[in-house]
Structures are given as C-alpha cells and as structure tokens.
N, C-alpha and C. Protein backbone atom coordinates (compact mmCIF):
# COMPACT_ATOMS: atom_id res chain seq x y z
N UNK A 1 -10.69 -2.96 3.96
CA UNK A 1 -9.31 -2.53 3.87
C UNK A 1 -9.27 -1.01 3.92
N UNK A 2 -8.67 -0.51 4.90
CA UNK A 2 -8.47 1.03 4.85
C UNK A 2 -6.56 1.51 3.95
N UNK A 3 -7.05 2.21 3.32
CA UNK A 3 -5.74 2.63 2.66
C UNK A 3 -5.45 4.42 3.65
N UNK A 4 -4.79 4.28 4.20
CA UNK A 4 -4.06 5.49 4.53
C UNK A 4 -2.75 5.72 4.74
N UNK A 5 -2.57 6.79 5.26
CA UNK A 5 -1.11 6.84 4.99
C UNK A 5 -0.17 6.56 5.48
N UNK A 6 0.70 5.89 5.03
CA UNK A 6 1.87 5.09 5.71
C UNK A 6 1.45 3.42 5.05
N UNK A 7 0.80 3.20 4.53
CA UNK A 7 0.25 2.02 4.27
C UNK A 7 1.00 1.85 3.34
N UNK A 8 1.95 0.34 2.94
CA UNK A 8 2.48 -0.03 1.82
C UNK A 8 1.87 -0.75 1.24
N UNK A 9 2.33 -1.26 -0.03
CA UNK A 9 2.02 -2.55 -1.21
C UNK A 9 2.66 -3.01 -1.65
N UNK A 10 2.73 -3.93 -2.08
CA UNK A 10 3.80 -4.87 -2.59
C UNK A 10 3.38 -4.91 -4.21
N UNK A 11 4.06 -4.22 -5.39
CA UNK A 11 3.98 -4.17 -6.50
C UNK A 11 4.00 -6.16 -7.45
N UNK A 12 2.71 -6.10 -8.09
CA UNK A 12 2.84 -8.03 -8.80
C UNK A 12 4.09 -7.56 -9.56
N UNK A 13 4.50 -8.51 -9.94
CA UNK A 13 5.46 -8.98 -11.32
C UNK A 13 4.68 -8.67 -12.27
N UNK A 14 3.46 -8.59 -12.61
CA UNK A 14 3.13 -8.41 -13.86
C UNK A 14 2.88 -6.42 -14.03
N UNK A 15 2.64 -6.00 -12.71
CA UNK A 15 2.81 -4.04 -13.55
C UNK A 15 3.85 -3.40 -12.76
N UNK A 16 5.44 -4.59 -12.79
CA UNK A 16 6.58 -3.52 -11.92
C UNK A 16 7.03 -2.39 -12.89
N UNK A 17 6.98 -3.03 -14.07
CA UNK A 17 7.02 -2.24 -15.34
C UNK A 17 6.85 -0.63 -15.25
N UNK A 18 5.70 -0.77 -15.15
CA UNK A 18 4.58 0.77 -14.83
C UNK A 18 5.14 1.52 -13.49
N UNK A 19 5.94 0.79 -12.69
CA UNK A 19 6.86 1.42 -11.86
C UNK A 19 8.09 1.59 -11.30
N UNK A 20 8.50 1.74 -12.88
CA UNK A 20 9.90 1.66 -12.37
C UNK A 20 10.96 0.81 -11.62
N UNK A 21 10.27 -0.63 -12.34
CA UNK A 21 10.49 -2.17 -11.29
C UNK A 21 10.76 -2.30 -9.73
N UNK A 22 10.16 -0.88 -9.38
CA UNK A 22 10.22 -0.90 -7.64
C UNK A 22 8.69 -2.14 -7.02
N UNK A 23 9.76 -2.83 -5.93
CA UNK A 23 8.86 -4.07 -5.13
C UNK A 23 7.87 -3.41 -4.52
N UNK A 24 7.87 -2.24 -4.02
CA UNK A 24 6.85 -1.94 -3.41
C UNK A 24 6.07 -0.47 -3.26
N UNK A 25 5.69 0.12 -2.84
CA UNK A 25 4.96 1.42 -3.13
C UNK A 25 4.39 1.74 -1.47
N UNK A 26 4.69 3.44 -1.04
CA UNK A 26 4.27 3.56 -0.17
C UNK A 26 3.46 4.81 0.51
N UNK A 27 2.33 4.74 0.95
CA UNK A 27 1.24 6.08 0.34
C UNK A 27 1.70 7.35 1.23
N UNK A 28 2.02 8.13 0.66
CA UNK A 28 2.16 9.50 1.96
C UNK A 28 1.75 10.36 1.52
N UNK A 29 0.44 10.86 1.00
CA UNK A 29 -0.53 11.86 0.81
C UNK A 29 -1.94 11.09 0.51
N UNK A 30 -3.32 11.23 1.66
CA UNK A 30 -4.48 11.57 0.29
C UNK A 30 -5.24 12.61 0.29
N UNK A 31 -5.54 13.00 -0.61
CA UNK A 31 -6.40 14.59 -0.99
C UNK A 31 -7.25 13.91 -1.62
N UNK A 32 -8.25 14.20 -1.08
CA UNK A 32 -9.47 14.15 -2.32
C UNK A 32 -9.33 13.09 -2.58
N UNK A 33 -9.68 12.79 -3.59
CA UNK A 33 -9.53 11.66 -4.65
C UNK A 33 -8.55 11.05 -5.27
N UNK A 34 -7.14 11.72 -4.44
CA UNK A 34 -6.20 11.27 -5.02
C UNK A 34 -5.23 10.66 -4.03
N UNK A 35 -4.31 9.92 -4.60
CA UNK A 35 -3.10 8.99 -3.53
C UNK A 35 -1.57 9.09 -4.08
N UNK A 36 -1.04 10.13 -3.42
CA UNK A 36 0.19 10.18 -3.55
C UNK A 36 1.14 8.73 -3.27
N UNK A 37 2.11 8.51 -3.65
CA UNK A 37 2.97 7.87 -3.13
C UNK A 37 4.44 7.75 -3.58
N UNK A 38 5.50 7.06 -2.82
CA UNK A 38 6.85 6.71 -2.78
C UNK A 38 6.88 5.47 -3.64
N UNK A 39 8.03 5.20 -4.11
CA UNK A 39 8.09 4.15 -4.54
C UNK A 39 9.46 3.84 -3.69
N UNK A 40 9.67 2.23 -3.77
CA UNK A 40 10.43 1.84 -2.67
C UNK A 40 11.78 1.44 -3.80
N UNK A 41 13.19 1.73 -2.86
CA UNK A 41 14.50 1.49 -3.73
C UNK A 41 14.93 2.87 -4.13
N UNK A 42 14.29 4.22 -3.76
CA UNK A 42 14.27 5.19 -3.77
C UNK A 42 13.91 5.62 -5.63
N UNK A 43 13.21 4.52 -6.51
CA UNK A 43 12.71 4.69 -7.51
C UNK A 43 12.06 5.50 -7.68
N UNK A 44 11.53 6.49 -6.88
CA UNK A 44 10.39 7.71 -7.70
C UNK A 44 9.11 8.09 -6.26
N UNK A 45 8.23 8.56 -7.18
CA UNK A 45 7.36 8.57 -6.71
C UNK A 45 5.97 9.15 -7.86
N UNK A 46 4.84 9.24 -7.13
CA UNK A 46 3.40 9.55 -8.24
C UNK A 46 2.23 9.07 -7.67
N UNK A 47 1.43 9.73 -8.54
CA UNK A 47 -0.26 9.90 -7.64
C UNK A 47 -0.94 9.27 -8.78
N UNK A 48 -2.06 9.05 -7.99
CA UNK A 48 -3.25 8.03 -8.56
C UNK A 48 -4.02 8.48 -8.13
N UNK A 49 -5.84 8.23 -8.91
CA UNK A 49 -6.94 8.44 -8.36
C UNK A 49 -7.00 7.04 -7.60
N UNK A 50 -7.62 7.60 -6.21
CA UNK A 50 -7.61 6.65 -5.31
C UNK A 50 -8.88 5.12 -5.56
N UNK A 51 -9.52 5.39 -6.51
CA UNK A 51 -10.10 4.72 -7.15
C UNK A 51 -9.63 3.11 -7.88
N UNK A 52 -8.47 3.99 -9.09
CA UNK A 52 -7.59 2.86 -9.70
C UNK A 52 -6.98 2.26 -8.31
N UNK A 53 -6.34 3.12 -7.61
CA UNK A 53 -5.37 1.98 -6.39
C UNK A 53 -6.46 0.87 -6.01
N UNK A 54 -7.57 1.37 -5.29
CA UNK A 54 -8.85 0.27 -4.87
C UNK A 54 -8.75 -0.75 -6.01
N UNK A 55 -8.82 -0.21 -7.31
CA UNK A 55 -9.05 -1.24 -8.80
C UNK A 55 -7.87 -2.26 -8.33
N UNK A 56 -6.87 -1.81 -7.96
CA UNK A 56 -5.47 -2.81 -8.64
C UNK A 56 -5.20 -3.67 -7.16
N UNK A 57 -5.99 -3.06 -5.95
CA UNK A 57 -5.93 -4.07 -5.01
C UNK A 57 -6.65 -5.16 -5.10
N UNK A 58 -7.77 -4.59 -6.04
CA UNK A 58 -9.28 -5.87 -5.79
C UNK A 58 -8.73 -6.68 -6.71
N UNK A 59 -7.56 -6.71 -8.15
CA UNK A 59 -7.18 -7.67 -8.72
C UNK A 59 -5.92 -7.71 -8.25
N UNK A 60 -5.27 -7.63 -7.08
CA UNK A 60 -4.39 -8.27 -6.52
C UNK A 60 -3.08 -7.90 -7.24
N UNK A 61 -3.14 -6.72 -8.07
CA UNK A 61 -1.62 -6.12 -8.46
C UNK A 61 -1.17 -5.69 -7.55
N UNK A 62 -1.52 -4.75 -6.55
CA UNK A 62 -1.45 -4.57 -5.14
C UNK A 62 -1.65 -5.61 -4.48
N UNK A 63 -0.72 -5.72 -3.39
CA UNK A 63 -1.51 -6.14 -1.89
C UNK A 63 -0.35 -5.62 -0.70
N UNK A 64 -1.67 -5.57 0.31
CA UNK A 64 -0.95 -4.44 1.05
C UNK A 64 -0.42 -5.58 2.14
N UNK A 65 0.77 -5.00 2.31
CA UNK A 65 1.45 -5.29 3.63
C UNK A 65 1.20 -4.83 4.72
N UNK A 66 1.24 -5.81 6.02
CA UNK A 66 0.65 -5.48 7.37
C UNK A 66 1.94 -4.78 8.18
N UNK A 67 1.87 -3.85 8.27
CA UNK A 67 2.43 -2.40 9.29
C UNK A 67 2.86 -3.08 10.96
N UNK A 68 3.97 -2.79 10.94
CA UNK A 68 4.16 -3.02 12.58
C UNK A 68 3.11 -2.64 13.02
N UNK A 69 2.79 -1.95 13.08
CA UNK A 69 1.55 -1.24 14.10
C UNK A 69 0.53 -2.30 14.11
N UNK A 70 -0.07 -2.27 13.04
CA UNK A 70 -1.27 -3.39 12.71
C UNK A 70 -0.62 -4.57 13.55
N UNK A 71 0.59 -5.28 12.95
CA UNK A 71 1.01 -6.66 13.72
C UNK A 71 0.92 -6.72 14.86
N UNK A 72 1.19 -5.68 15.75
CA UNK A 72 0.96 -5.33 17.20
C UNK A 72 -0.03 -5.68 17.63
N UNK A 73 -0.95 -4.57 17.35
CA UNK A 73 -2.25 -4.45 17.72
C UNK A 73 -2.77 -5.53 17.33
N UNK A 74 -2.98 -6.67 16.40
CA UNK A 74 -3.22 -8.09 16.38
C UNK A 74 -2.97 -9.11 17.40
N UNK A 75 -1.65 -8.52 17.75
CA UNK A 75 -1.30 -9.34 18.95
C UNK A 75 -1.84 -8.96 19.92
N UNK A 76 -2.32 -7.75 20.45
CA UNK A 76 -2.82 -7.09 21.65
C UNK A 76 -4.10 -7.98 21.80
N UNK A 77 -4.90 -8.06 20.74
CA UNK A 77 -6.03 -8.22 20.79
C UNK A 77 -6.44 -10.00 20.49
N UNK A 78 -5.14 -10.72 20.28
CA UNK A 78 -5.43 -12.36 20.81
C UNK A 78 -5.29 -12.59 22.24
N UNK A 79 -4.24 -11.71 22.98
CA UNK A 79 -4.35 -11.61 24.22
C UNK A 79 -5.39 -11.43 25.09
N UNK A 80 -6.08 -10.59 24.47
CA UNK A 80 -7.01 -10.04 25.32
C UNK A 80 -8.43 -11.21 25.14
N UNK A 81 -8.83 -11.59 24.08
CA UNK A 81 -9.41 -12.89 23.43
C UNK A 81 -9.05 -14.04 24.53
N UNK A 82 -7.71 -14.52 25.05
CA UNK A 82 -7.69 -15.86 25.65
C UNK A 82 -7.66 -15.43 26.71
C-alpha cells in the first residue's frame, strides 16, 4: 500500500471520535516522517507520524479508498490482460 498524497481513508466508527466525527480523512502533505491531512465535511485538519497512520491501517481504523485514478488504471490494465 503506498500512502501519498491525495490518498483518502475512510475513518472506523470506533476512532471518529478522535476526529471530529469526520467519515473520512485526506493526505495533502508528507515531510519526513510526518502526514499532514484534511479531514472531510470541512471538519479540520492535522498531522501524524506517518508511522501511527501505517499502525491504524494495519488494524483497519483506516482503510483507504481507491482514487479515480487507481480505478482507471485497473481498468486499463484488465484490458490489456484479455
């Protein structure tokens, strides 16, 4: 899984809490070690060590949503497959 920028997530029910009950979160900075982001509903925004984000994807508080782009290029490439 590559996290960069423009990449969203879809916030669990169990830590909307911790953000401002926004559904989703969306990254537009990384420096270093760290991951800026938006929060979606125009709720805010805030940075993380890019570390914890990895933490909260691998237990599935995160999960990232697939990007037009990505959906595309998925499709490009069953085409090209058959």
């Amino acid at each position: 899984m590559s996290i960069e920028v423009g990449a969203k997530f879809q916030i669990s029910k169990d830590i909307k809490g911790y953000y401002n009950s926004a559904r989703s979160l969306t990254i537009t900075n990384l420096s270093g070690g760290t991951v800026q982001f938006t929060l979606a509903e125009g709720k805010g925004h805030g940075s993380m060590p890019l570390q914890h984000l990895q933490y909260l994807v691998k237990r599935t508080e995160l999960t990232q949503v697939a990007s037009k782009r990505q959906y595309l290029h998925d499709e490009q490439s069953e085409e090209e497959i058959s």
